[in-house]
N, C-alpha and C. Protein backbone atom coordinates (compact mmCIF):
# COMPACT_ATOMS: atom_id res chain seq x y z
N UNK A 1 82.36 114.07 104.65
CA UNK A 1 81.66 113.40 105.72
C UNK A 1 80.76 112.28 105.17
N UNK A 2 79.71 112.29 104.38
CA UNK A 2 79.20 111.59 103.17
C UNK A 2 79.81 110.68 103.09
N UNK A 3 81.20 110.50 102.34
CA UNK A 3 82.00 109.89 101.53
C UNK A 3 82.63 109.16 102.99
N UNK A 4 82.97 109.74 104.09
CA UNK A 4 83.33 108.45 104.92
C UNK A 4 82.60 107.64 105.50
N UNK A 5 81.40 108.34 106.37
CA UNK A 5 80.08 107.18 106.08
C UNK A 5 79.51 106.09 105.36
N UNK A 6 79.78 106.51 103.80
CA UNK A 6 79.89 105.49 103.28
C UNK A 6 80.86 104.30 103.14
N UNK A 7 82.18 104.98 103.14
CA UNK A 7 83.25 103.91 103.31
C UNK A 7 82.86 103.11 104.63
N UNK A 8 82.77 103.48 105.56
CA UNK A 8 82.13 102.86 106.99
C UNK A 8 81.03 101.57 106.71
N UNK A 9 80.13 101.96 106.37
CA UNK A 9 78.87 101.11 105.99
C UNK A 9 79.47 99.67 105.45
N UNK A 10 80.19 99.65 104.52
CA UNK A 10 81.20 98.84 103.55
C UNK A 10 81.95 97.74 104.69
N UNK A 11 82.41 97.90 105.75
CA UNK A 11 83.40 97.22 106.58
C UNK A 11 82.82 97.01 107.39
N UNK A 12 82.41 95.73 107.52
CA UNK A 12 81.84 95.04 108.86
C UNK A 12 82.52 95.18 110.22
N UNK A 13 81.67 96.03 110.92
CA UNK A 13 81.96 96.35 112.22
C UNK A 13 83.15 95.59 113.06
N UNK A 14 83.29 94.58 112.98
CA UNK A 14 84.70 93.77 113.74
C UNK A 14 85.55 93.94 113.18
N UNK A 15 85.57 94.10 112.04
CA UNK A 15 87.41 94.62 111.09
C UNK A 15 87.61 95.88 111.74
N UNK A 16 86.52 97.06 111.61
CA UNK A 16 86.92 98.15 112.19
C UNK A 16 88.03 98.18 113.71
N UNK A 17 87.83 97.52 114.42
CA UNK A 17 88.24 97.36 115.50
C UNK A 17 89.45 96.22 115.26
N UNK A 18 89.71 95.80 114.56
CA UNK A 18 91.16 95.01 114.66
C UNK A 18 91.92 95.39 113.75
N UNK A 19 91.73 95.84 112.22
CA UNK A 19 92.28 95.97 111.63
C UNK A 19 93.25 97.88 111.21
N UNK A 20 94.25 97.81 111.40
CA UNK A 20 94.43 99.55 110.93
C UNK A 20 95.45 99.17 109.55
N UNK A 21 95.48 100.56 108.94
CA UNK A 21 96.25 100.59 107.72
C UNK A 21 97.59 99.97 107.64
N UNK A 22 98.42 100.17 108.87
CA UNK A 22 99.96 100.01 108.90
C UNK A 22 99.72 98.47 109.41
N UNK A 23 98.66 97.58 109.96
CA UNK A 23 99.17 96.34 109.96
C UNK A 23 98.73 95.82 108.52
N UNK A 24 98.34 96.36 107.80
CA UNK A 24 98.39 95.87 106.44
C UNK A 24 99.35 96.32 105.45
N UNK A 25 100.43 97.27 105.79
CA UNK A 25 101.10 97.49 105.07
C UNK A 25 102.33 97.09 105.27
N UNK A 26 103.47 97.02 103.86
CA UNK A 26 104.44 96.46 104.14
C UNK A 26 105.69 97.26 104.48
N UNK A 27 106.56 97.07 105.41
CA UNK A 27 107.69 98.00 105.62
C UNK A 27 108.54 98.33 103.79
N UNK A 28 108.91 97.35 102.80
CA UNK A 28 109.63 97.57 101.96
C UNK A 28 108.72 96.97 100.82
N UNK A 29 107.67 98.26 100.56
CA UNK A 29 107.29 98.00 99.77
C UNK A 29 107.68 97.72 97.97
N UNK A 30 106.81 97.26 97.02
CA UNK A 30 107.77 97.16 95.95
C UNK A 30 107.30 97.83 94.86
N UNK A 31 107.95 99.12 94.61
CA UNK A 31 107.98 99.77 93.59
C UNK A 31 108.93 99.61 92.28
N UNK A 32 108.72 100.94 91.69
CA UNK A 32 109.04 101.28 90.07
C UNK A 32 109.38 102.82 90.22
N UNK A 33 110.53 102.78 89.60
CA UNK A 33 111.22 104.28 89.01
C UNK A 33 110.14 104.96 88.07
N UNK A 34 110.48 106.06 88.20
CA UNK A 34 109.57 106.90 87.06
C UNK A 34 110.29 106.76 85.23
N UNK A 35 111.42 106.28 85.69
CA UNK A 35 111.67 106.48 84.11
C UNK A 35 111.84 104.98 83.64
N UNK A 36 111.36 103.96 84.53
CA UNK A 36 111.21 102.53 83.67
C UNK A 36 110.10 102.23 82.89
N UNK A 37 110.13 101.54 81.92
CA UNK A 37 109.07 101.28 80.75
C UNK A 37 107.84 100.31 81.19
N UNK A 38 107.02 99.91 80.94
CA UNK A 38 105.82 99.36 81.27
C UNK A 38 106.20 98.36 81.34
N UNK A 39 107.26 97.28 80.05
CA UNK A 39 107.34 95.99 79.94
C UNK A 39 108.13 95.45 81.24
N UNK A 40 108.74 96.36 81.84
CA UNK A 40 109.58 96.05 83.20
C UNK A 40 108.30 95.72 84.21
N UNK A 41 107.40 97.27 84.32
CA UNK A 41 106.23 97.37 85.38
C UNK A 41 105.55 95.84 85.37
N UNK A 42 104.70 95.58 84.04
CA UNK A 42 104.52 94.54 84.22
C UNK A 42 104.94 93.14 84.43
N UNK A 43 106.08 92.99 84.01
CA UNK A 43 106.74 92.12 84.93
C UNK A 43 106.95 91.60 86.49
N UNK A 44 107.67 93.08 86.76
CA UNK A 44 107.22 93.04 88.50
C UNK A 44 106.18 92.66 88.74
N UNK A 45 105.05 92.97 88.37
CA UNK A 45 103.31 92.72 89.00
C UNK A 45 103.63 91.40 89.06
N UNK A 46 103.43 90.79 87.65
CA UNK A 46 103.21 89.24 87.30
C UNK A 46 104.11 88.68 87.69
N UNK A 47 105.51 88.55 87.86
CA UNK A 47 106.38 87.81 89.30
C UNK A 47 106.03 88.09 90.31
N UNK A 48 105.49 88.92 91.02
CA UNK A 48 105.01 89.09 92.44
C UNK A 48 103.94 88.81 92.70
N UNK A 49 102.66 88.64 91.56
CA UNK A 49 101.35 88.67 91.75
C UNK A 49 100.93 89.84 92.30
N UNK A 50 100.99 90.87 91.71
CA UNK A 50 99.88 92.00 92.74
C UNK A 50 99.52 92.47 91.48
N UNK A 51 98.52 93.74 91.62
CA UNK A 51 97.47 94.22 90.54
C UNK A 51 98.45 95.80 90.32
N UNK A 52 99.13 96.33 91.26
CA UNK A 52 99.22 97.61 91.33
C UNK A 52 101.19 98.12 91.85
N UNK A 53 101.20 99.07 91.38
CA UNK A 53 102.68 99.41 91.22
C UNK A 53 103.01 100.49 91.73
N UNK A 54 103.55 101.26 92.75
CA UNK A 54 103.98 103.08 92.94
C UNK A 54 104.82 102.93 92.60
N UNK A 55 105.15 104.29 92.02
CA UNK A 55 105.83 104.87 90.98
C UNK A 55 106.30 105.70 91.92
N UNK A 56 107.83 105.93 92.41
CA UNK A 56 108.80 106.76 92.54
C UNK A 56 109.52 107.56 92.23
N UNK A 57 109.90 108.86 92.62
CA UNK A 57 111.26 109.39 91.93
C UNK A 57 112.68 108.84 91.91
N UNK A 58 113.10 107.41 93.46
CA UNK A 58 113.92 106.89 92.98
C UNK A 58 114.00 105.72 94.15
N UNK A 59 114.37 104.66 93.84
CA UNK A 59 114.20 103.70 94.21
C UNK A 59 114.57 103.60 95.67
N UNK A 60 114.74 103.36 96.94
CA UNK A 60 115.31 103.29 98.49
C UNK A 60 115.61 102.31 98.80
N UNK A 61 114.94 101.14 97.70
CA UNK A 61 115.20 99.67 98.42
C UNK A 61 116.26 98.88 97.87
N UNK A 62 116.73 99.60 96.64
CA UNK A 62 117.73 99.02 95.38
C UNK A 62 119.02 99.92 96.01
């Protein structure tokens, strides 16, 4: 309870009200297999520009 209050405090009151999780998310998102090596991972990031990667048991979009 704490811990969401605080997340609350953080987000200016008008985002609350327009924004939800699924319009920020993407239908096909872009992941990584569990058994590919880092030098791949980072690749993906840095051609796509993003900071962050999920890791799958197996790919849905390939």
């Amino acid at each position: 309870m704490v811990a969401r209050r605080r997340a609350q405090r953080d987000i200016p009151a008008g985002i609350k009200a327009i924004f939800l999780a699924k319009d920020m998310m993407k239908y096909d998102p872009i992941t990584i297999t569990k058994d590919a090596d880092l030098i791949e991972a980072s690749q993906i990031m840095v051609n796509h520009r993003i900071s962050g990667l999920p890791v799958v048991e197996s790919n849905p979009w390939t």
